[in-house]
C-alpha atoms as a PDB file:
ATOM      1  CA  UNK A   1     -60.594  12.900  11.899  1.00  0.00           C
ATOM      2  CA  UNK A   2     -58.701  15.987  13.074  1.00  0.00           C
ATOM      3  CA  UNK A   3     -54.663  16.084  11.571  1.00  0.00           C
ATOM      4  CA  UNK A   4     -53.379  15.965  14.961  1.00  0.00           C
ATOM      5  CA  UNK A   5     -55.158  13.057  15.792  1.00  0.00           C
ATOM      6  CA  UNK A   6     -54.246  11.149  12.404  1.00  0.00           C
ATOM      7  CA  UNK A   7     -50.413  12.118  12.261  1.00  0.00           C
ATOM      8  CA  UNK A   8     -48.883   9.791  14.065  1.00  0.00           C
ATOM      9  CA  UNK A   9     -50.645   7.060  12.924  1.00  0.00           C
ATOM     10  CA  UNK A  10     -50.137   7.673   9.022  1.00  0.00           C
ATOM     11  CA  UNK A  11     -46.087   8.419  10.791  1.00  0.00           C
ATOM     12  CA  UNK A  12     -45.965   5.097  12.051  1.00  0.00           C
ATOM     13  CA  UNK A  13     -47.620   3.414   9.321  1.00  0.00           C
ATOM     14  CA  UNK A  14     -44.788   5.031   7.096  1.00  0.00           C
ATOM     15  CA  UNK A  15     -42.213   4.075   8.921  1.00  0.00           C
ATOM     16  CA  UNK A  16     -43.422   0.906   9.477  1.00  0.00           C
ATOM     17  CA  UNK A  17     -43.935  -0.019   5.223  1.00  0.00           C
ATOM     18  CA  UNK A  18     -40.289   1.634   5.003  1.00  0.00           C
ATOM     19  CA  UNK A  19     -38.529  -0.544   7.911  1.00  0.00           C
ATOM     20  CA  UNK A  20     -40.402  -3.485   5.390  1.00  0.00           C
ATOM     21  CA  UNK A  21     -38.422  -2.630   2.681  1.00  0.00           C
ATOM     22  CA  UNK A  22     -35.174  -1.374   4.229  1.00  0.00           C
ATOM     23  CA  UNK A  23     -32.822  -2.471   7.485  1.00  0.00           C
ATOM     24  CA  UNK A  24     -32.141   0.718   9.784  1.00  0.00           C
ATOM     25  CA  UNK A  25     -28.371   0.012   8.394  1.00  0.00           C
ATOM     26  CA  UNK A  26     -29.167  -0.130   4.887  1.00  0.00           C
ATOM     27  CA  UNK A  27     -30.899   2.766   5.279  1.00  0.00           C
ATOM     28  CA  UNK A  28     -27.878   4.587   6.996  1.00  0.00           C
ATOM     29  CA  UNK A  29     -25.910   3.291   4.562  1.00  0.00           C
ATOM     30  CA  UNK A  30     -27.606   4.973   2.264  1.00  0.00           C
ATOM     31  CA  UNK A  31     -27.982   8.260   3.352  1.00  0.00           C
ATOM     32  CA  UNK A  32     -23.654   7.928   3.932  1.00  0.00           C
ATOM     33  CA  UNK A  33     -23.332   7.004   0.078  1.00  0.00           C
ATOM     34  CA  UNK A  34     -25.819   9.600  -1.504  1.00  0.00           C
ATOM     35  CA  UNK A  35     -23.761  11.991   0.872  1.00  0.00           C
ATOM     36  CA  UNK A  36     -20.308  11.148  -0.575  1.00  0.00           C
ATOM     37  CA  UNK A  37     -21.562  10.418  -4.220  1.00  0.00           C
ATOM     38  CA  UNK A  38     -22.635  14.139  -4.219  1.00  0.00           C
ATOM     39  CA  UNK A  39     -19.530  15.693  -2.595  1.00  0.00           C
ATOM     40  CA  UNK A  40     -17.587  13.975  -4.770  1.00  0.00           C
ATOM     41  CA  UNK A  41     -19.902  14.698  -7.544  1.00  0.00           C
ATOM     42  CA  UNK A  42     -19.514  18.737  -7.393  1.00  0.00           C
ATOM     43  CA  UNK A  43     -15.998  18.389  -7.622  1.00  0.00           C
ATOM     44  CA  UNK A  44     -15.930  16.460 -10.580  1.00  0.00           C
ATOM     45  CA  UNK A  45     -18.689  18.500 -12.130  1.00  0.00           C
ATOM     46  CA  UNK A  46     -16.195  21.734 -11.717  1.00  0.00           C
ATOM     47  CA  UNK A  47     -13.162  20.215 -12.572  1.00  0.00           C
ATOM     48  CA  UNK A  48     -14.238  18.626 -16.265  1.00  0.00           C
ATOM     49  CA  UNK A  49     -15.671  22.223 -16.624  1.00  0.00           C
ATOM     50  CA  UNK A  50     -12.560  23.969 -15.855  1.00  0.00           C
ATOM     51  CA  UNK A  51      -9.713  21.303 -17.380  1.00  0.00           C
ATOM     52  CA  UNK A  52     -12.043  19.312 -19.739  1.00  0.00           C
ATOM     53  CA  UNK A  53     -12.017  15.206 -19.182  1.00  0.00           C
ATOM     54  CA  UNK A  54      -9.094  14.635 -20.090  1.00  0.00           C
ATOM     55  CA  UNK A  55      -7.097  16.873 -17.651  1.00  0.00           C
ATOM     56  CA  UNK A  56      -9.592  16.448 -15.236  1.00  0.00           C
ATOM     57  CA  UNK A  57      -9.322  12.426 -15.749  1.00  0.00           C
ATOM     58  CA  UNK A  58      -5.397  12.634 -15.558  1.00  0.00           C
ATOM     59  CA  UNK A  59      -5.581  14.436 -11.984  1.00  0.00           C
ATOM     60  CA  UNK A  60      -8.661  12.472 -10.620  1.00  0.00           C
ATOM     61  CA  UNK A  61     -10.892  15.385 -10.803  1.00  0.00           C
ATOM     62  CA  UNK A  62      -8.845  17.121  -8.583  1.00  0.00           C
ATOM     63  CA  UNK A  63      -9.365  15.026  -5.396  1.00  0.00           C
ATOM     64  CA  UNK A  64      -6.607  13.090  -4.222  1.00  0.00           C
ATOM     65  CA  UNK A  65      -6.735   9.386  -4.804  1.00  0.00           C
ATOM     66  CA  UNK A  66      -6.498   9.157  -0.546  1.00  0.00           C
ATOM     67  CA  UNK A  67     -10.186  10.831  -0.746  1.00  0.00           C
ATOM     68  CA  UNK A  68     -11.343   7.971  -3.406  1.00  0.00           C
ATOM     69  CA  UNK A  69      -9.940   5.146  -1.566  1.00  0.00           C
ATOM     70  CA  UNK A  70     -11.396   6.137   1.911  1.00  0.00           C
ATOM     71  CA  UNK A  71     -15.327   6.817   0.569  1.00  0.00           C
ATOM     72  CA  UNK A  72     -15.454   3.566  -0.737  1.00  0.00           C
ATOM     73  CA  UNK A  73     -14.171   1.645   2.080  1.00  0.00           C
ATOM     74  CA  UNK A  74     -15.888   3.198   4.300  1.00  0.00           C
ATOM     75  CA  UNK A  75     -19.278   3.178   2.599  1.00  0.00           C
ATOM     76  CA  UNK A  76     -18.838  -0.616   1.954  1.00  0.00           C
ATOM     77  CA  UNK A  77     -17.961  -1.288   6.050  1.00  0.00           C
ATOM     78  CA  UNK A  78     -21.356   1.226   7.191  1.00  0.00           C
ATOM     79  CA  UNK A  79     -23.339  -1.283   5.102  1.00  0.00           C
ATOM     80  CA  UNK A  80     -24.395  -4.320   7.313  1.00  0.00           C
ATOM     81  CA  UNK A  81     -27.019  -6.972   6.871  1.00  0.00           C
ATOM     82  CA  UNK A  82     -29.595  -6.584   9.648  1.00  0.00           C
ATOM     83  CA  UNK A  83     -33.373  -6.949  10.879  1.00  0.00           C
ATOM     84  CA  UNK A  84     -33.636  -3.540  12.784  1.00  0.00           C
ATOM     85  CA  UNK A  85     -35.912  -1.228  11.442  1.00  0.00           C
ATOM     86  CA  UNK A  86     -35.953   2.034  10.764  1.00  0.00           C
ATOM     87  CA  UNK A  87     -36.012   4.591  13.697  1.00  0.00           C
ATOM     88  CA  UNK A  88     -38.540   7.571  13.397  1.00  0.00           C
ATOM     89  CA  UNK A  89     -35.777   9.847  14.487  1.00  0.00           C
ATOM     90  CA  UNK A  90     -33.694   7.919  12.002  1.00  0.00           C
ATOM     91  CA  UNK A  91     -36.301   9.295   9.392  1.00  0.00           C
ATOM     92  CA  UNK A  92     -36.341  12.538  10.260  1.00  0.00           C
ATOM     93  CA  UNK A  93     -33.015  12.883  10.354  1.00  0.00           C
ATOM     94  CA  UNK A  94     -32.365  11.845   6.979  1.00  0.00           C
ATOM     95  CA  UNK A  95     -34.962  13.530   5.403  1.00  0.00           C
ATOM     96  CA  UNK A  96     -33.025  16.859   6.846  1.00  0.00           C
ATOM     97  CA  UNK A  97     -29.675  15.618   5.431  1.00  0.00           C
ATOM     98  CA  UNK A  98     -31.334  14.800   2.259  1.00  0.00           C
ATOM     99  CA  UNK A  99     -32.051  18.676   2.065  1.00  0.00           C
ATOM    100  CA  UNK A 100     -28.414  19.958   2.135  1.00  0.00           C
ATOM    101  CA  UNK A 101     -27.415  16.578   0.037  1.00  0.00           C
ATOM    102  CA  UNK A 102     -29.846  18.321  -2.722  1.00  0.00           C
ATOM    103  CA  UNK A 103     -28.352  22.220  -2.561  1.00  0.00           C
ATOM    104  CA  UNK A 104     -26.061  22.868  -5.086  1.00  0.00           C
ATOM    105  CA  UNK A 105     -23.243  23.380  -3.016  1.00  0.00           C
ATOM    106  CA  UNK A 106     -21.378  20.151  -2.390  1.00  0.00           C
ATOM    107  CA  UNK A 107     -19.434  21.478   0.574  1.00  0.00           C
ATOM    108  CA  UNK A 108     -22.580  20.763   2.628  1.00  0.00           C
ATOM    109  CA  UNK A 109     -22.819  17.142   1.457  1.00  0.00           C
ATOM    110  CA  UNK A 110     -19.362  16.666   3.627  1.00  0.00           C
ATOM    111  CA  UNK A 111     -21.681  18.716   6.834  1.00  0.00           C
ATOM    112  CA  UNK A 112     -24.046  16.338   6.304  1.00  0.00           C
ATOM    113  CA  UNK A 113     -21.522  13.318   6.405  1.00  0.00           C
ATOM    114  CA  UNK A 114     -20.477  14.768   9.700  1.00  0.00           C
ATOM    115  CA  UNK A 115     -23.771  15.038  10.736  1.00  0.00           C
ATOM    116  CA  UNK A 116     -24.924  11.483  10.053  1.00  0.00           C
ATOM    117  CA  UNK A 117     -21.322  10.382  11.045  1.00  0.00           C
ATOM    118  CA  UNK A 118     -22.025  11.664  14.754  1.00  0.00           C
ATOM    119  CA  UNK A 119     -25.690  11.044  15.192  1.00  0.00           C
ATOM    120  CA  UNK A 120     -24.074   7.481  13.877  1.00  0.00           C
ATOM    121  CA  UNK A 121     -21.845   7.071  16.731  1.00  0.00           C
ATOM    122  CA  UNK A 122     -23.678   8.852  19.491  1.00  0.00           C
ATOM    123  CA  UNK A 123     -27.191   7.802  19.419  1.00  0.00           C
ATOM    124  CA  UNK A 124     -26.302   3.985  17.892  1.00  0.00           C
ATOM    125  CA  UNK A 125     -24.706   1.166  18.361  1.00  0.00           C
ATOM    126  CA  UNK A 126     -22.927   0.364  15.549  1.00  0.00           C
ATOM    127  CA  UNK A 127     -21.027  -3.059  15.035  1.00  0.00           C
ATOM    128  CA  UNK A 128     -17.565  -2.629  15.346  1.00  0.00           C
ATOM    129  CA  UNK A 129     -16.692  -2.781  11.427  1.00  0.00           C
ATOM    130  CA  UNK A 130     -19.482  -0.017  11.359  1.00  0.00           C
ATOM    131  CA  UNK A 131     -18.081   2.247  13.309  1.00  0.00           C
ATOM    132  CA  UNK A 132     -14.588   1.975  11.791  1.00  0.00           C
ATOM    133  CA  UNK A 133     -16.358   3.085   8.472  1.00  0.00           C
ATOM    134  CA  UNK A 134     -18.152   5.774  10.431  1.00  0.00           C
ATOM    135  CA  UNK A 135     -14.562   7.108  11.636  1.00  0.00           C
ATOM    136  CA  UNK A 136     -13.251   6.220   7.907  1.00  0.00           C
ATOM    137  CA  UNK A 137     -16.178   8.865   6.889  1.00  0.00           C
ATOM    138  CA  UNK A 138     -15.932  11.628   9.563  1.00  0.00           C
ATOM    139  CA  UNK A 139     -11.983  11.715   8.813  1.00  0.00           C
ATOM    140  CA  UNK A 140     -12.780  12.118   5.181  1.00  0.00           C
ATOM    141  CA  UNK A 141     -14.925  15.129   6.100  1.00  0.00           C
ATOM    142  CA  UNK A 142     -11.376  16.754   7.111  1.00  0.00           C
ATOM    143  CA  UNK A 143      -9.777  17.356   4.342  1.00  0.00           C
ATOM    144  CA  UNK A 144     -13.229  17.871   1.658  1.00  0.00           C
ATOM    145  CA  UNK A 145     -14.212  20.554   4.182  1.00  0.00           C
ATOM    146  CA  UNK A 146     -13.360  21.812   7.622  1.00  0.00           C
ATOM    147  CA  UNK A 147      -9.456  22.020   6.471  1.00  0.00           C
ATOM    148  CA  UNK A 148     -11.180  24.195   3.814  1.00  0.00           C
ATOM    149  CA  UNK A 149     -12.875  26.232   5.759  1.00  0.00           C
ATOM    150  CA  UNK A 150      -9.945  26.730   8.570  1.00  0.00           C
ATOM    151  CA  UNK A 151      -7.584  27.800   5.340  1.00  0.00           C
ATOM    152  CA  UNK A 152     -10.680  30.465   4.859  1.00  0.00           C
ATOM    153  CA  UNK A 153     -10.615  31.848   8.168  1.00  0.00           C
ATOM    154  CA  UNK A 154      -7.596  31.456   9.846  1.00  0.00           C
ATOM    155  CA  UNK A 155      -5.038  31.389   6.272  1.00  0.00           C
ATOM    156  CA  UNK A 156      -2.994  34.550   7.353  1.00  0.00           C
ATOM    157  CA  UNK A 157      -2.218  32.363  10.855  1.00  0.00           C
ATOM    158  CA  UNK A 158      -1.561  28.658   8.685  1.00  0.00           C
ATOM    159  CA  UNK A 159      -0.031  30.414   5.986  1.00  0.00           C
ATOM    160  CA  UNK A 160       2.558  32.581   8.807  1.00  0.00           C
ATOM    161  CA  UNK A 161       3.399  29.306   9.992  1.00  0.00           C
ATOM    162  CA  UNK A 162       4.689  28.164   6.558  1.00  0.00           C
ATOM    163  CA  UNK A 163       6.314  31.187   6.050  1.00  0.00           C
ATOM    164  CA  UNK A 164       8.373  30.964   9.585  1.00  0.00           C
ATOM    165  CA  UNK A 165       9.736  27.302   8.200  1.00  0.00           C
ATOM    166  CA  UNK A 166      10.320  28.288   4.976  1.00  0.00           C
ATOM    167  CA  UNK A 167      12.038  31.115   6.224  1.00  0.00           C
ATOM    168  CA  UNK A 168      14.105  29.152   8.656  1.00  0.00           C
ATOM    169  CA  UNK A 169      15.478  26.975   6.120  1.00  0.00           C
ATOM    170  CA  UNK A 170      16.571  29.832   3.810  1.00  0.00           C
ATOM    171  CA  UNK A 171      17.946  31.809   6.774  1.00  0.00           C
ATOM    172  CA  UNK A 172      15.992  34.821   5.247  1.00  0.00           C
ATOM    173  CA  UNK A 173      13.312  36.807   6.920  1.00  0.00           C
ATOM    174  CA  UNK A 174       9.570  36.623   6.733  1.00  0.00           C
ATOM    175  CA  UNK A 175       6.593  39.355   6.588  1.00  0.00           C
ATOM    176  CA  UNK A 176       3.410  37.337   7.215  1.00  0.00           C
ATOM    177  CA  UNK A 177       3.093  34.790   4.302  1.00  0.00           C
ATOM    178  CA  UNK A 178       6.188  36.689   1.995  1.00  0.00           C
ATOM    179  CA  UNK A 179       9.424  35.261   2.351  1.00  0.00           C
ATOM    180  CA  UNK A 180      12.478  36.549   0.936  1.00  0.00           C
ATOM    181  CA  UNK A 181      14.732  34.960  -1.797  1.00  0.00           C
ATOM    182  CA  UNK A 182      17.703  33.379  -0.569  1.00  0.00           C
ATOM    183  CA  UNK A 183      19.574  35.783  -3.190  1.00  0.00           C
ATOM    184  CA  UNK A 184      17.880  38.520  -2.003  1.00  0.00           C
ATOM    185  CA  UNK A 185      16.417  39.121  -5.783  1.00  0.00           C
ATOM    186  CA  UNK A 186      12.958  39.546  -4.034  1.00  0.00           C
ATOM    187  CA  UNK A 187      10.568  38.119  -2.534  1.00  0.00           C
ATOM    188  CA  UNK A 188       8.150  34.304  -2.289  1.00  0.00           C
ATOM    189  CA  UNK A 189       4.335  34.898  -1.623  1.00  0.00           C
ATOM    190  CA  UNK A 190       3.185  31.702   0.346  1.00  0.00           C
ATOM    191  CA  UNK A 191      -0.344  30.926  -1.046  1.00  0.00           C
ATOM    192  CA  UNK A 192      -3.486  28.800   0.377  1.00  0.00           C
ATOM    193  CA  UNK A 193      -2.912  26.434  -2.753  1.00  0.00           C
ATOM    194  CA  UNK A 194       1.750  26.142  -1.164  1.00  0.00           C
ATOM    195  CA  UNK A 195       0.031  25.734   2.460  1.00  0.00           C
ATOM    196  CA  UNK A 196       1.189  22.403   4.419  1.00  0.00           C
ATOM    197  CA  UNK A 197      -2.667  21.912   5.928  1.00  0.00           C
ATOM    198  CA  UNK A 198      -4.475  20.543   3.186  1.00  0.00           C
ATOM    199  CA  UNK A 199      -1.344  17.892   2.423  1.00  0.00           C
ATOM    200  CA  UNK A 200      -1.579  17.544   6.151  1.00  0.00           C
ATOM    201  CA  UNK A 201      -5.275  16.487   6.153  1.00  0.00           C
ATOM    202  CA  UNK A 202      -4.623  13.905   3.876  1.00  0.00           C
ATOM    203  CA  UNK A 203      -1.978  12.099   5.161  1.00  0.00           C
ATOM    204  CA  UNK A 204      -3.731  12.033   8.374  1.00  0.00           C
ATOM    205  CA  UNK A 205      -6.738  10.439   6.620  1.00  0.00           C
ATOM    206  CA  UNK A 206      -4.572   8.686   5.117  1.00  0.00           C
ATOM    207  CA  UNK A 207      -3.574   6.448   8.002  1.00  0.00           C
ATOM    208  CA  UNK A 208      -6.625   6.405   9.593  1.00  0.00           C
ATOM    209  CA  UNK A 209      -8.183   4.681   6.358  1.00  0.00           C
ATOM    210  CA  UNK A 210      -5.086   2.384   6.294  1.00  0.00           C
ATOM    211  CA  UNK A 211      -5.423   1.938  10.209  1.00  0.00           C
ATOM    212  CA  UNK A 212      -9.216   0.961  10.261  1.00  0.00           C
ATOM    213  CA  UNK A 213      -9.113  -0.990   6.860  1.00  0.00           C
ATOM    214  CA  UNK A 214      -9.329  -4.369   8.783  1.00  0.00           C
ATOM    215  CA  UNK A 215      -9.898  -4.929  12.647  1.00  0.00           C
ATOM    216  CA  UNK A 216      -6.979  -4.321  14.407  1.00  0.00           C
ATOM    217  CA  UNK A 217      -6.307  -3.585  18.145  1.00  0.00           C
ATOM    218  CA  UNK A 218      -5.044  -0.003  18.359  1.00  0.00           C
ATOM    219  CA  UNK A 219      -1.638   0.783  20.242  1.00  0.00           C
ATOM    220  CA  UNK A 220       0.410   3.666  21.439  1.00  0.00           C
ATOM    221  CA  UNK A 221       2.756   3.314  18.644  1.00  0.00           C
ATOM    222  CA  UNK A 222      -0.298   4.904  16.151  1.00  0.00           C
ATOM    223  CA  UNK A 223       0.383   8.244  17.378  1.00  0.00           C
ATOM    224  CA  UNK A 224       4.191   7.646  16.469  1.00  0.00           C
ATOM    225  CA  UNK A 225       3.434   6.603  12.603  1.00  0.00           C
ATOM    226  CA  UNK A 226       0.462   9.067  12.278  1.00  0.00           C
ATOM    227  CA  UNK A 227       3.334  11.636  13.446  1.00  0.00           C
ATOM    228  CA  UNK A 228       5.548  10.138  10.899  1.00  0.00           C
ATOM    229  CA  UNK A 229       3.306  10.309   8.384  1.00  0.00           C
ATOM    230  CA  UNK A 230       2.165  13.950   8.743  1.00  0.00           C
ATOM    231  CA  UNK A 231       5.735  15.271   9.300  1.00  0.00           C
ATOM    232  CA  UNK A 232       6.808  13.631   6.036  1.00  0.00           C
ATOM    233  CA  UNK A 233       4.309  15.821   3.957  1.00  0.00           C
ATOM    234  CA  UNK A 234       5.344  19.377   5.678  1.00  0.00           C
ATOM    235  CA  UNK A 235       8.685  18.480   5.447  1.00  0.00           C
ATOM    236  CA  UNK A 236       8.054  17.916   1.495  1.00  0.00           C
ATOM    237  CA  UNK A 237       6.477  20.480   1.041  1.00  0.00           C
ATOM    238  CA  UNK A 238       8.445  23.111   3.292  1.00  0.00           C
ATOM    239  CA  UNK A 239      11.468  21.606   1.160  1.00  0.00           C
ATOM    240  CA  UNK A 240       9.955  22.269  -1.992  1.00  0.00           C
ATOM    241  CA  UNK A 241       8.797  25.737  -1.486  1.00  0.00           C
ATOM    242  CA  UNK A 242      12.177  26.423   0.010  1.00  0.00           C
ATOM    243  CA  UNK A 243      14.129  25.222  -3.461  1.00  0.00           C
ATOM    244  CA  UNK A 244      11.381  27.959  -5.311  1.00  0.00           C
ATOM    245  CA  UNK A 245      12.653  30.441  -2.398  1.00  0.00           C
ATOM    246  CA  UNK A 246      16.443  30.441  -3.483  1.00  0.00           C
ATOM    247  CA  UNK A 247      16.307  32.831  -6.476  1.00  0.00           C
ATOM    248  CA  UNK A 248      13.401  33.709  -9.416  1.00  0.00           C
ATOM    249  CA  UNK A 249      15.438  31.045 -11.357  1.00  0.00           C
ATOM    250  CA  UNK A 250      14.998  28.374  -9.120  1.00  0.00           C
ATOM    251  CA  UNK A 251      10.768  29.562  -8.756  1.00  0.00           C
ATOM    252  CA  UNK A 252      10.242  28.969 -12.996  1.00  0.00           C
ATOM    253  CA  UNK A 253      12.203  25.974 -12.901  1.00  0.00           C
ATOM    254  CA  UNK A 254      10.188  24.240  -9.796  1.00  0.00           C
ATOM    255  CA  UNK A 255       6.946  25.812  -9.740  1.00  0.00           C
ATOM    256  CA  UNK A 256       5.115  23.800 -12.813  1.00  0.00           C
ATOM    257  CA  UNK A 257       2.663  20.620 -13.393  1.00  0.00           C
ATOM    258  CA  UNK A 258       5.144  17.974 -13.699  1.00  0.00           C
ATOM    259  CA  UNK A 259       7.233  19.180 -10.795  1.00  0.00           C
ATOM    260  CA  UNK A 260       4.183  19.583  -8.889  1.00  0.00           C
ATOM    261  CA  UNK A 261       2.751  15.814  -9.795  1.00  0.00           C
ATOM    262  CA  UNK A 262       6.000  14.187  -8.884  1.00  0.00           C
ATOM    263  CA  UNK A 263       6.273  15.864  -5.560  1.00  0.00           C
ATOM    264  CA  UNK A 264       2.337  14.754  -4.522  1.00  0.00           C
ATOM    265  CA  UNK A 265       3.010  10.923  -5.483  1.00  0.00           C
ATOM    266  CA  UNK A 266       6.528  11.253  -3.274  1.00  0.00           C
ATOM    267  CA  UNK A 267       3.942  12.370  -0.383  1.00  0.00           C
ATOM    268  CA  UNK A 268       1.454   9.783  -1.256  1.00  0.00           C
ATOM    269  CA  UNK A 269       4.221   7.576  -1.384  1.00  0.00           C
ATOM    270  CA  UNK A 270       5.803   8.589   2.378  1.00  0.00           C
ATOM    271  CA  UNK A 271       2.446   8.517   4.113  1.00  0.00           C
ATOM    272  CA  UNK A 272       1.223   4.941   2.265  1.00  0.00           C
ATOM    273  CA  UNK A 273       4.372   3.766   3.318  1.00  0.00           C
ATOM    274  CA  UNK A 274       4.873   4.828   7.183  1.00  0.00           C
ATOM    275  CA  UNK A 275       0.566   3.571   7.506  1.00  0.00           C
ATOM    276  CA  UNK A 276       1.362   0.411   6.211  1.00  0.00           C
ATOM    277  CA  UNK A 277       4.646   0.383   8.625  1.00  0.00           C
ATOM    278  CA  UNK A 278       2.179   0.959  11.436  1.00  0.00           C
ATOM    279  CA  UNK A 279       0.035  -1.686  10.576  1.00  0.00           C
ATOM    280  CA  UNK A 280       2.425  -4.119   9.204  1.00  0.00           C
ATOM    281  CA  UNK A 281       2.512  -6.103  12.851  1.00  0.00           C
ATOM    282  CA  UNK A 282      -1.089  -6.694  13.120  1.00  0.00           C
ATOM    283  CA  UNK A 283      -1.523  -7.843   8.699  1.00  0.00           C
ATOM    284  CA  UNK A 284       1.775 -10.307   9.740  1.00  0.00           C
ATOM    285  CA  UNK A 285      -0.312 -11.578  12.425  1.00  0.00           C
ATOM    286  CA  UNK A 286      -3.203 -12.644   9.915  1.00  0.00           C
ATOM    287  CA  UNK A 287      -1.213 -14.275   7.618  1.00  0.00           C
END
C-alpha cells in the first residue's frame, strides 16, 4: 500500500493507543511540566556552575522564590482528571514544543510555555481551575523571558527611565543611564542587573499567582493592589539606588550581598503582603 494511502491510518491508530493511555489533560499537563522542569533546569544547571551548591542553594539558583511558587501551582491546577482523548493537532503540537523543550537553551522552554499556554486557551476549553493555571503559567513566562528579552532590546529606553527617577530624587542630572552623585564626586552607571523591570515582573506575577491561587470572582479593586504591589518594588529599588547615588561612600557601603538580600525579601515582603490584601475579602469569605 502506497504511504499516502497508509498515513493516516497508522496516525489515527497512534493517536488512538496514546488517548488509551493518556487524558488530552494529562497529556497537556505534561507537556506544561516538562516545559517548566527544563526552564528551570538551565538555570540551576548555570548557577551551581558559576556559585557552586552551596551559594547557588542559599539564593535558590538564582530564580526568585515568586518563580518556584507559581510553576508548581500552576502545573498542579493544568492537571485534571478526564476521559477526552488526545487531539491529533494536540499531538502535533507537542511533538513541536518537545523540540525547543530539548535545545540547550532554556529560554525557549519559557516560548514554548507561551506557546502551549495560548494554543491552551484559544483552541480549548479548559475548566475554570485550568485556565487559572494556564494564566498562572503564561505570567510566569514574563519575568523567565520576554522581560529578558525587552531589557535586551529596549535597556537604553528602561534603563533612561530609572535614571530620570533616580535623578529626580537626588536633584542631580542624568545622561542616559549615568546619574550624578549627589556630592558631585562623580558619577552612578544604572545597569540591566539596578533596572526596576525585572523586580517589576515579579511582583506582577506575583499577584496574579496569589490572585488565581483559589477561585475567586475578580473585581475592579485588582488593578488597585496589582498597582500597589508593582509601585512598592520601583519605589524600593529607585530608593536604594538613590542612597548608592549620594557619594562613592555611600555606593561601597550599599552596593554588596547582604544589603542586596535584605532589600529583595523587603520587596517580596511588600508585594506578598498588598496580594494577600487584595484577596483577603474573598479567603474571609471561605472561612
Amino acid at each position: 500500500m502506497p504511504p499516502a494511502e497508509c498515513s493516516p491510518t497508522l496516525t489515527r491508530a497512534w493517536v488512538s493507543r496514546l488517548s488509551g493511555s493518556i487524558s488530552r489533560d494529562e497529556f497537556l499537563a505534561l507537556l506544561f511540566l516538562l516545559a517548566c522542569v527544563n526552564g528551570l533546569g538551565s538555570q540551576v544547571i548555570h548557577s551551581v556552575h558559576v556559585s557552586g551548591w552551596t551559594d547557588a542553594i542559599l539564593s535558590t539558583f538564582g530564580i526568585s522564590i515568586i518563580v518556584w511558587i507559581s510553576c508548581f501551582r500552576g502545573t498542579t491546577l493544568t492537571l485534571q482528571q478526564s476521559t477526552e482523548e488526545v487531539w491529533l493537532t494536540d499531538l502535533v503540537l507537542g511533538i513541536a514544543l518537545l523540540v525547543l523543550i530539548a535545545l540547550p537553551i532554556g529560554r525557549l522552554s519559557w516560548l514554548a510555555v507561551t506557546i502551549l499556554g495560548i494554543y491552551v486557551l484559544l483552541f480549548s476549553n479548559p475548566s475554570p481551575s485550568q485556565r487559572r493555571g494556564v494564566l498562572i503559567l503564561l505570567a510566569t513566562t514574563v519575568p523567565m523571558l520576554w522581560s529578558v528579552l525587552l531589557s535586551r532590546y529596549f535597556a537604553s529606553f528602561i534603563l533612561q527611565i530609572d535614571a530620570s527617577l533616580i535623578g529626580l530624587l537626588l536633584g542631580t542630572e542624568h545622561f542616559g543611564n549615568v546619574v550624578r552623585f549627589a556630592d558631585q564626586s562623580g558619577s552612578l552607571v544604572i545597569t540591566p542587573y539596578c533596572s526596576s523591570l525585572a523586580n517589576v515582573s515579579l511582583a506582577v506575577l506575583a499577584w496574579v499567582t496569589i490572585s488565581l491561587w483559589l477561585p475567586r470572582r475578580s473585581s475592579p479593586w485588582d488593578w488597585y493592589w496589582c498597582f500597589l504591589a508593582v509601585a512598592s518594588v520601583v519605589v524600593i529599588n529607585v530608593v536604594r539606588i538613590g542612597l548608592m547615588g549620594l557619594s562613592q561612600t555611600h555606593y561601597d557601603a550599599i552596593h554588596n550581598s547582604w544589603i542586596d538580600a535584605m532589600v529583595d525579601l523587603l520587596m517580596l515582603a511588600l508585594v506578598v503582603g498588598f496580594s494577600l490584601l487584595g484577596v483577603k475579602r474573598d479567603f474571609l469569605a471561605r472561612v
